[in-house]
C-alpha atoms as a PDB file:
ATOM      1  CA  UNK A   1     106.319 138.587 106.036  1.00  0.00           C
ATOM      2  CA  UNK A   2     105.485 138.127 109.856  1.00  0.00           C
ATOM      3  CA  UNK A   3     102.758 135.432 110.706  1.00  0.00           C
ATOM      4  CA  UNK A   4     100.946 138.573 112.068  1.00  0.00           C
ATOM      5  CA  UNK A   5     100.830 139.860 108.789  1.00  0.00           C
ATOM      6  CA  UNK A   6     100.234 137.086 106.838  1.00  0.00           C
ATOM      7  CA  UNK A   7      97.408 136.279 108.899  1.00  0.00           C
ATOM      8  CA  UNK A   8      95.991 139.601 108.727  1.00  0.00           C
ATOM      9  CA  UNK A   9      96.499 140.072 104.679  1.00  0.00           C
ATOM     10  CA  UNK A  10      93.931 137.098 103.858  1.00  0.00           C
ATOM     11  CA  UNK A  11      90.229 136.169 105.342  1.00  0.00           C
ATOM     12  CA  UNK A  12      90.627 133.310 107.708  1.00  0.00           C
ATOM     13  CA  UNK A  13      88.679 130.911 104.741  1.00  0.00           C
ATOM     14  CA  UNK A  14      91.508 132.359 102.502  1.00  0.00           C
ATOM     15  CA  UNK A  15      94.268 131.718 105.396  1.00  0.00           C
ATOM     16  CA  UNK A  16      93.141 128.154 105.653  1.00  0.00           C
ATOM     17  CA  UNK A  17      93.380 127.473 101.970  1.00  0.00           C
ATOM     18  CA  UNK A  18      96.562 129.086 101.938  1.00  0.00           C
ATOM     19  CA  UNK A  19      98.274 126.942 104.421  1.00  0.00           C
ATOM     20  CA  UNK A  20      96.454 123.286 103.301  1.00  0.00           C
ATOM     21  CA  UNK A  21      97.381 124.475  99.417  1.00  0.00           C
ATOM     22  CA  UNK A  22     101.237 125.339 100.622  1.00  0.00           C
ATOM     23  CA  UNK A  23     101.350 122.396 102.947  1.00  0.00           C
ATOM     24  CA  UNK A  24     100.304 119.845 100.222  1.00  0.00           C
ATOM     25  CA  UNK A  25     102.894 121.848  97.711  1.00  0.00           C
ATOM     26  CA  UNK A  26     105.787 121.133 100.339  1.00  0.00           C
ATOM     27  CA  UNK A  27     104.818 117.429 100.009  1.00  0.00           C
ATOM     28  CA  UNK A  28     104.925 117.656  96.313  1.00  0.00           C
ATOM     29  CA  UNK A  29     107.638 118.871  96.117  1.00  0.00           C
ATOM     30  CA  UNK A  30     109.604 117.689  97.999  1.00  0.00           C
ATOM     31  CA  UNK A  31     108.751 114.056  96.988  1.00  0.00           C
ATOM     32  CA  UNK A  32     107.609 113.375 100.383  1.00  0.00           C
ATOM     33  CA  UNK A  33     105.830 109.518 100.817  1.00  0.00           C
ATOM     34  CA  UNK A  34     103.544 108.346 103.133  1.00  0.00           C
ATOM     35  CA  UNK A  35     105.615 107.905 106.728  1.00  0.00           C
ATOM     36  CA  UNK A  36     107.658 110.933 105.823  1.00  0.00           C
ATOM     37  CA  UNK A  37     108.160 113.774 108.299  1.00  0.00           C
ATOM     38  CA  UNK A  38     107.374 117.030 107.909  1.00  0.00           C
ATOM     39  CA  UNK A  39     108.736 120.432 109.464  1.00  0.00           C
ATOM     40  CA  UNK A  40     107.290 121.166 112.769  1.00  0.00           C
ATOM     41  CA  UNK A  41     105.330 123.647 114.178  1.00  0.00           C
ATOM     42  CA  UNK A  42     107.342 126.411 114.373  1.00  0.00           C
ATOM     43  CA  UNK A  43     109.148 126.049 111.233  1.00  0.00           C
ATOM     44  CA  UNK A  44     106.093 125.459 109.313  1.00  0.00           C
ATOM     45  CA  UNK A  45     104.730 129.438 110.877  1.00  0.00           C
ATOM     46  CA  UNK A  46     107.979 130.325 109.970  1.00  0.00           C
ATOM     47  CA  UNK A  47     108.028 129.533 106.425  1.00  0.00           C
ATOM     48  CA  UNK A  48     104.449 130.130 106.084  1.00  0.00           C
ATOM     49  CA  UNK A  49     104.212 133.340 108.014  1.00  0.00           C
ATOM     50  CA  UNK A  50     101.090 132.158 109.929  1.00  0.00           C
ATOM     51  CA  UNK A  51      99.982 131.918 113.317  1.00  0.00           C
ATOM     52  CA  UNK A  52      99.777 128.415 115.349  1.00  0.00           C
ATOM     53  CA  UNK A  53      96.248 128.864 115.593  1.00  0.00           C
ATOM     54  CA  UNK A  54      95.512 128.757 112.264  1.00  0.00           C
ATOM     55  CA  UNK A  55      98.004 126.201 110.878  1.00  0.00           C
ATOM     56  CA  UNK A  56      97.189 123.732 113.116  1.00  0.00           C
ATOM     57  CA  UNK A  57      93.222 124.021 112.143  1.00  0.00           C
ATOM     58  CA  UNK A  58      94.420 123.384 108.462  1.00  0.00           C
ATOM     59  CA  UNK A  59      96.470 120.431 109.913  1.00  0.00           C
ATOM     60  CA  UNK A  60      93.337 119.126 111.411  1.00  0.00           C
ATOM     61  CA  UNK A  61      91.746 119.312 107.750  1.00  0.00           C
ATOM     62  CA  UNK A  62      94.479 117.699 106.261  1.00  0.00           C
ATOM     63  CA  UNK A  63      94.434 115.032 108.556  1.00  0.00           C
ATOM     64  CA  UNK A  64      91.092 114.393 107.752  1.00  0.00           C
ATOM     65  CA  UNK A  65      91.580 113.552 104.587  1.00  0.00           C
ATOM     66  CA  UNK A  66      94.517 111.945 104.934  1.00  0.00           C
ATOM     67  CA  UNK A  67      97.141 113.883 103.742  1.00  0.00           C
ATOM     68  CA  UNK A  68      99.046 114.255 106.716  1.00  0.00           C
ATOM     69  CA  UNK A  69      99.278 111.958 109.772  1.00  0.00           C
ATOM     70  CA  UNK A  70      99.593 114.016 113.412  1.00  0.00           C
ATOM     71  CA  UNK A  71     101.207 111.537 115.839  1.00  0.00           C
ATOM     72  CA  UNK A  72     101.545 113.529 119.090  1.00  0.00           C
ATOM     73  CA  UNK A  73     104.713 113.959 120.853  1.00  0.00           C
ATOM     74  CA  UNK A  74     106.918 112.472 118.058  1.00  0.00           C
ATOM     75  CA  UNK A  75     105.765 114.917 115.114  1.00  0.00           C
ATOM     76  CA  UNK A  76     103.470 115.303 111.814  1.00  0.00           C
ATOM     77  CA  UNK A  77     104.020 112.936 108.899  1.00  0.00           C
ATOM     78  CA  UNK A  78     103.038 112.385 105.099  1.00  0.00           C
ATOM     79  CA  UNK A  79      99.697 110.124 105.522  1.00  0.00           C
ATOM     80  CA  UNK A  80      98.469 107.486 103.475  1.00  0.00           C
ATOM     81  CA  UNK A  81      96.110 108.574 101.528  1.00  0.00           C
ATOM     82  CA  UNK A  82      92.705 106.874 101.414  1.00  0.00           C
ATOM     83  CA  UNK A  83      89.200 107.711  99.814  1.00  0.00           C
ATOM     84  CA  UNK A  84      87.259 107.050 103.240  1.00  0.00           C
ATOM     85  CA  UNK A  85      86.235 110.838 103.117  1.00  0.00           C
ATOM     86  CA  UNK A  86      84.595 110.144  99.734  1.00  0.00           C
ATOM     87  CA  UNK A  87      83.049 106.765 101.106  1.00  0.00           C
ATOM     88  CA  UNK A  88      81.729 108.598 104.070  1.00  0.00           C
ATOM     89  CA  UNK A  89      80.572 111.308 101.570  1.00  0.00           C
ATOM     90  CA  UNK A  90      78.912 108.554  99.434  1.00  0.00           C
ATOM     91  CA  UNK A  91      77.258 106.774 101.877  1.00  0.00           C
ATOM     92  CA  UNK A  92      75.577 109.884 103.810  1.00  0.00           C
ATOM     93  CA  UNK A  93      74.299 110.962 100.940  1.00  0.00           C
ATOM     94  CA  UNK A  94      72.825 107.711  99.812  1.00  0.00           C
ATOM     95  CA  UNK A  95      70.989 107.416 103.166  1.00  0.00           C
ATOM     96  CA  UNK A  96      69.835 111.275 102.601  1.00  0.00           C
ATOM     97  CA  UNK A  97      68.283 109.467  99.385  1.00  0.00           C
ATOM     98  CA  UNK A  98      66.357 106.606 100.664  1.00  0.00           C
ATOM     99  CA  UNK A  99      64.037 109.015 102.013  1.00  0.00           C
ATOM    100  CA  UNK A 100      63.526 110.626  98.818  1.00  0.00           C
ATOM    101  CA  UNK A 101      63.680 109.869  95.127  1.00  0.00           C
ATOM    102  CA  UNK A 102      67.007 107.627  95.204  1.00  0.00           C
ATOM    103  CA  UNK A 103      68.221 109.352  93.045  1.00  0.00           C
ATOM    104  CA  UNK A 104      72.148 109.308  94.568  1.00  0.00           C
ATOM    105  CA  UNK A 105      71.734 105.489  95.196  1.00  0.00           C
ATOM    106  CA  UNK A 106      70.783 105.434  90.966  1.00  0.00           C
ATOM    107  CA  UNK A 107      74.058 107.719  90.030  1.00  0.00           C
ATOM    108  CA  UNK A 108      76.160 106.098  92.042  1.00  0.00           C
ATOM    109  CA  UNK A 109      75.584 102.479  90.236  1.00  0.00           C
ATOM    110  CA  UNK A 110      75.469 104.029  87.487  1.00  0.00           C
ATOM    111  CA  UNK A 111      79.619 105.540  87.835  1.00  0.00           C
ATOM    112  CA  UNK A 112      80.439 101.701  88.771  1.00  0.00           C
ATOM    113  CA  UNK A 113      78.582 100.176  85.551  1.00  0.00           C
ATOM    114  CA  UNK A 114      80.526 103.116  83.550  1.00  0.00           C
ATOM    115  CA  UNK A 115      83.544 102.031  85.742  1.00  0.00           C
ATOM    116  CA  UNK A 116      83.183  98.174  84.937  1.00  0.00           C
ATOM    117  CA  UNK A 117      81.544  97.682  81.530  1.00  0.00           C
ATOM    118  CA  UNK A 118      84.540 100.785  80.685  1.00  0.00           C
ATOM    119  CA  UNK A 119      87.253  97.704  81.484  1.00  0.00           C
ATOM    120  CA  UNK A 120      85.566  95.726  79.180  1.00  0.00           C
ATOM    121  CA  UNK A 121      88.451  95.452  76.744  1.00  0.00           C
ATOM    122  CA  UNK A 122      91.360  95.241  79.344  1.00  0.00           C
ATOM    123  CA  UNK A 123      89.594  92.368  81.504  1.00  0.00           C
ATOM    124  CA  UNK A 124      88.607  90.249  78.532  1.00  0.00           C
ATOM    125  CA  UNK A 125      92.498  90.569  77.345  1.00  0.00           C
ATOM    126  CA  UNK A 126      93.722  89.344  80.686  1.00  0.00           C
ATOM    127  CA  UNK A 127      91.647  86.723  81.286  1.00  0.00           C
ATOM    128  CA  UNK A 128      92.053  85.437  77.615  1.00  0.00           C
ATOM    129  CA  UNK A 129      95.744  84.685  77.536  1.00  0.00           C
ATOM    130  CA  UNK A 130      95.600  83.476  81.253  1.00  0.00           C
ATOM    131  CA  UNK A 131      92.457  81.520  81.952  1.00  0.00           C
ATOM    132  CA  UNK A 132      89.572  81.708  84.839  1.00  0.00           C
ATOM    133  CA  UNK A 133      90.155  78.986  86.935  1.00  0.00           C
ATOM    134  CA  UNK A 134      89.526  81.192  89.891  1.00  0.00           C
ATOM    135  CA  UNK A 135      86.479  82.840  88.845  1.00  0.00           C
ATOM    136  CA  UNK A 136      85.198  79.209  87.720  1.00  0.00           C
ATOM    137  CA  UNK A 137      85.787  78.600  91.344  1.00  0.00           C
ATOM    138  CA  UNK A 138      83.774  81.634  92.927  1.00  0.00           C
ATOM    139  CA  UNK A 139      81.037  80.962  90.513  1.00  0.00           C
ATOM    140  CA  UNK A 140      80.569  77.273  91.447  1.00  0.00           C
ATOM    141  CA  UNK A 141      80.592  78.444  94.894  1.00  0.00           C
ATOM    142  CA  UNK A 142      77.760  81.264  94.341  1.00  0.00           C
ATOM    143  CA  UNK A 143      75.450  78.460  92.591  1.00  0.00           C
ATOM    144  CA  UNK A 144      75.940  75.884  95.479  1.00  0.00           C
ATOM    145  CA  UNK A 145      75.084  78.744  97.969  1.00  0.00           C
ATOM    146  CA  UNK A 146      71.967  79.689  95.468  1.00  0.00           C
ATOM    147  CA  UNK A 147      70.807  76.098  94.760  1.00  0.00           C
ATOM    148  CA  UNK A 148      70.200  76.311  98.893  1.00  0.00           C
ATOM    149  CA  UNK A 149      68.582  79.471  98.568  1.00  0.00           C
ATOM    150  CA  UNK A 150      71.339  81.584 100.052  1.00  0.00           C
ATOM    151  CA  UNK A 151      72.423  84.620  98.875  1.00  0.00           C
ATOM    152  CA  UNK A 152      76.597  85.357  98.577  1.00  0.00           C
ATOM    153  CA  UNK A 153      77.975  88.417  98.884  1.00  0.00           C
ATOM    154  CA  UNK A 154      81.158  87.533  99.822  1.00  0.00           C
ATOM    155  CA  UNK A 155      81.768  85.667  96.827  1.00  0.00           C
ATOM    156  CA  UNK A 156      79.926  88.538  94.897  1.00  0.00           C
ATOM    157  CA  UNK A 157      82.686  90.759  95.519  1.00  0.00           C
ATOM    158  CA  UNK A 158      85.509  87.901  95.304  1.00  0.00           C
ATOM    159  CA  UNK A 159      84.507  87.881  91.898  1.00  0.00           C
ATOM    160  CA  UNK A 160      84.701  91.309  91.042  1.00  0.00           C
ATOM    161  CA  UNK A 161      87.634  91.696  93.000  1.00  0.00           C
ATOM    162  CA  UNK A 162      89.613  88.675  91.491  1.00  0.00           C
ATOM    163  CA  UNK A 163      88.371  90.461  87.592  1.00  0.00           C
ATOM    164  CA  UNK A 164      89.810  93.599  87.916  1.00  0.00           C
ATOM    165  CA  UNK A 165      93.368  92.754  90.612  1.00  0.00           C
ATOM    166  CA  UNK A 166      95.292  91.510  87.558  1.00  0.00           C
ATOM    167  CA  UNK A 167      94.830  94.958  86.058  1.00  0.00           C
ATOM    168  CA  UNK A 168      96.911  96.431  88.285  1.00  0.00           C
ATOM    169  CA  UNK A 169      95.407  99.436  89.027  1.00  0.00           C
ATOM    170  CA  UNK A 170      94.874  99.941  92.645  1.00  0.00           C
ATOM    171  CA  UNK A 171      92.161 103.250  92.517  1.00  0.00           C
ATOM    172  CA  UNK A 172      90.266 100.471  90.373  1.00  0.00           C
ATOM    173  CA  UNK A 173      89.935  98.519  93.140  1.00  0.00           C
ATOM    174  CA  UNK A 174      89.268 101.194  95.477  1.00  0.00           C
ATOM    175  CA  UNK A 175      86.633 102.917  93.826  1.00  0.00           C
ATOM    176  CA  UNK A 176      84.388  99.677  93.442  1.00  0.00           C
ATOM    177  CA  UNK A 177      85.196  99.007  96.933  1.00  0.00           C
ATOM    178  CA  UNK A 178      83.579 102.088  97.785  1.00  0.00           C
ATOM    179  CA  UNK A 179      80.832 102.192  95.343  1.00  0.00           C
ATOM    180  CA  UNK A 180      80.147  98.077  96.614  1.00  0.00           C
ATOM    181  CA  UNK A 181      80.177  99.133 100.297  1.00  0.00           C
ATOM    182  CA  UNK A 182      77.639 102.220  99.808  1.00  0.00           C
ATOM    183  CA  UNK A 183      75.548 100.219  98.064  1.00  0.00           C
ATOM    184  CA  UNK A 184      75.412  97.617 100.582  1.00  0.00           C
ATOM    185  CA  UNK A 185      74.427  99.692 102.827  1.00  0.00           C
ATOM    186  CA  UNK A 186      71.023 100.425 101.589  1.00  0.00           C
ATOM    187  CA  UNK A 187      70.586  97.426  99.768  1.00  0.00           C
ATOM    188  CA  UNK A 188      68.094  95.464 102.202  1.00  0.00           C
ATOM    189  CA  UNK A 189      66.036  98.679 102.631  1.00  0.00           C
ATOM    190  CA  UNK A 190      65.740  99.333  98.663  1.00  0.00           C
ATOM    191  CA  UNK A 191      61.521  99.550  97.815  1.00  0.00           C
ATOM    192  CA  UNK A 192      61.478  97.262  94.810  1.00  0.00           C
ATOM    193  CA  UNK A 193      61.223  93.357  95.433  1.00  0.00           C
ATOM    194  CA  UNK A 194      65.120  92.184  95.647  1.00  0.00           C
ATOM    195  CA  UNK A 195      66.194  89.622  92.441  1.00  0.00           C
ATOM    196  CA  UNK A 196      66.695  86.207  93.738  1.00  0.00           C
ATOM    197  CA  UNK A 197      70.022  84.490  94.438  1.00  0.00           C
ATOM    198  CA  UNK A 198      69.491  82.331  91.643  1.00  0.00           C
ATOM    199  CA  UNK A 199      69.547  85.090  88.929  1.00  0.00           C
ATOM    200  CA  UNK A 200      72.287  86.846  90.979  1.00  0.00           C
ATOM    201  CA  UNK A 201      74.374  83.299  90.022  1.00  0.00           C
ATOM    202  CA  UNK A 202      73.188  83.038  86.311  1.00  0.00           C
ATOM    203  CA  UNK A 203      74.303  86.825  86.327  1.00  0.00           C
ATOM    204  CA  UNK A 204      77.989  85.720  87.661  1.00  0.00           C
ATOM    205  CA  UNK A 205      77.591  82.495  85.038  1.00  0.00           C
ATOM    206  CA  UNK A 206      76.677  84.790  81.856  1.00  0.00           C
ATOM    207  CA  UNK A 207      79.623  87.203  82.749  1.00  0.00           C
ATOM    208  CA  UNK A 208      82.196  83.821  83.212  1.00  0.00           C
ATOM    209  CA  UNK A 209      80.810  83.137  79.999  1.00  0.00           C
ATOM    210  CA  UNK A 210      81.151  86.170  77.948  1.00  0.00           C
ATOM    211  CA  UNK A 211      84.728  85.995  79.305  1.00  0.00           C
ATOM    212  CA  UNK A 212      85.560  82.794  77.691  1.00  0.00           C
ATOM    213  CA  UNK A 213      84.080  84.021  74.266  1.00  0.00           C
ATOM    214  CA  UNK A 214      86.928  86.592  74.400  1.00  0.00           C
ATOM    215  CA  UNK A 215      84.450  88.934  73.184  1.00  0.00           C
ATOM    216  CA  UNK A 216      84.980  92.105  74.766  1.00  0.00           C
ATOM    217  CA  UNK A 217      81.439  93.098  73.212  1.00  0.00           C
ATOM    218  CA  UNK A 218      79.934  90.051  74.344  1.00  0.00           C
ATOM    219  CA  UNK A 219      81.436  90.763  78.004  1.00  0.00           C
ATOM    220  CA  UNK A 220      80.992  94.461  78.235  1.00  0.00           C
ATOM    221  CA  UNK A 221      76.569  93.381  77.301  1.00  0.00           C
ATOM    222  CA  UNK A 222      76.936  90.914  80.214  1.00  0.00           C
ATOM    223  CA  UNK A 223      77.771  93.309  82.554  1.00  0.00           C
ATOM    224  CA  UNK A 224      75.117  95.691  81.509  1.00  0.00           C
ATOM    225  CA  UNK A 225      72.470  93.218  82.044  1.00  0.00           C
ATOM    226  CA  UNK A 226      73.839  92.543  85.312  1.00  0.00           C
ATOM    227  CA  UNK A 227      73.461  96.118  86.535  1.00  0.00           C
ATOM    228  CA  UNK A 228      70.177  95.823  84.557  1.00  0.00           C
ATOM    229  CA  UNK A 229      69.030  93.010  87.377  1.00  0.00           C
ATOM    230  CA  UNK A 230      70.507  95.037  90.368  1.00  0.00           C
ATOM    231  CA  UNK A 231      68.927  98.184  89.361  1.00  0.00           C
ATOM    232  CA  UNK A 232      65.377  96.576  89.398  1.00  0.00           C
ATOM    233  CA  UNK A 233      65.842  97.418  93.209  1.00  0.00           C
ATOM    234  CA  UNK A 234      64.692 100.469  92.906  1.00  0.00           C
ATOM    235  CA  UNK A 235      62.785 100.287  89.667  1.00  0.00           C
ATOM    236  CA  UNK A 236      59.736  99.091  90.200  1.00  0.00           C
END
């Protein structure tokens, strides 16, 4: 099949489908990495039978999402994949929501409370055969910042960070990072009166707590009444 006529045979929506589908099947398999090359131009129309025109506007998509990398004059590349096009997703449509009845900003802690009170049984494991001298750490910090009247959120996300890291799952630890960025986002401009940073620390203490019991149970009802506290934001 010519590019002519493989261009012609499909509506340009179906063209560009075509080639991002075939393209990401090429990675596959081929067992392509991120850094790897990939054909070039005219070897891609070739195999493809498309135009340049269209293949490189379903590069440009691919790119976006990082599935490919262009770097111009030395080639096209296997990308490192990322979930910035569901952050940016995420955190449009949480600013759509301020301005209406929140309730994106609502589902969206609601998928990380699924997320982390879901771990429940893996964290408590961890932590139980190996101690939690660092999250004693972050959580003496948070009170000493609180006891001045200062809120933390650096050390708010240390210690969510430092729970779930042993795991070893790295889409853990970039989903919350998402969910945690959208959030903050909107947090200061949230309607309902904001919890103080004292019960943000006894939140952080109760969970430290609950970790020591080595009670998944116990642990996975801390970390609902922690959302509980956070989702008075918009509750009221």
């Amino acid at each position: 099949m010519t590019a002519e006529q493989g261009t012609r045979s499909r509506t340009a929506a179906a063209n560009q489908t075509f080639i991002r589908d075939q393209v990401k099947a090429y990675i596959l398999e081929h067992n392509l990495k991120a850094g790897d090359p990939l054909p070039n131009e005219p070897t891609l129309m070739a195999q493809l039978g498309v135009g340049r025109h269209p293949l490189r506007e379903a590069m440009k998509a691919l790119q976006a999402v990082g599935i490919i990398e262009i770097r111009h004059g030395y080639g096209t590349y296997v990308g490192e994949v990322t979930l910035q096009s569901l952050e940016d997703g995420l955190s449009f449509r949480m600013s759509q929501s301020m301005g209406g009845d929140l309730r994106d900003i609502r589902n969206v802690l609601e998928v990380r409370r699924a997320l982390e009170v879901g771990l429940a049984d893996e964290v408590v494991a961890w932590f139980t055969e190996r101690g939690s001298e660092r999250l004693d750490e972050i959580v003496a910090r948070m009170e000493a910042k609180a006891a001045r009247g200062e809120y933390f959120p650096e050390e708010d996300w240390a210690f969510h960070l430092a729970l779930y890291e042993p795991l070893g799952n790295s889409l853990v630890i970039d989903l919350l990072s998402v969910f945690w960025r959208t959030f903050a986002e909107v947090d200061a401009r949230l309607p309902g009166a904001r919890y103080s940073a004292n019960d943000a620390a006894g939140w952080h203490r109760d969970l430290l707590e609950a970790l020591r019991s080595g009670d998944p149970s116990d642990y996975a009802k801390s970390m609902k009444d922690h959302f509980v506290g956070i989702q008075t934001r918009f509750d009221d």
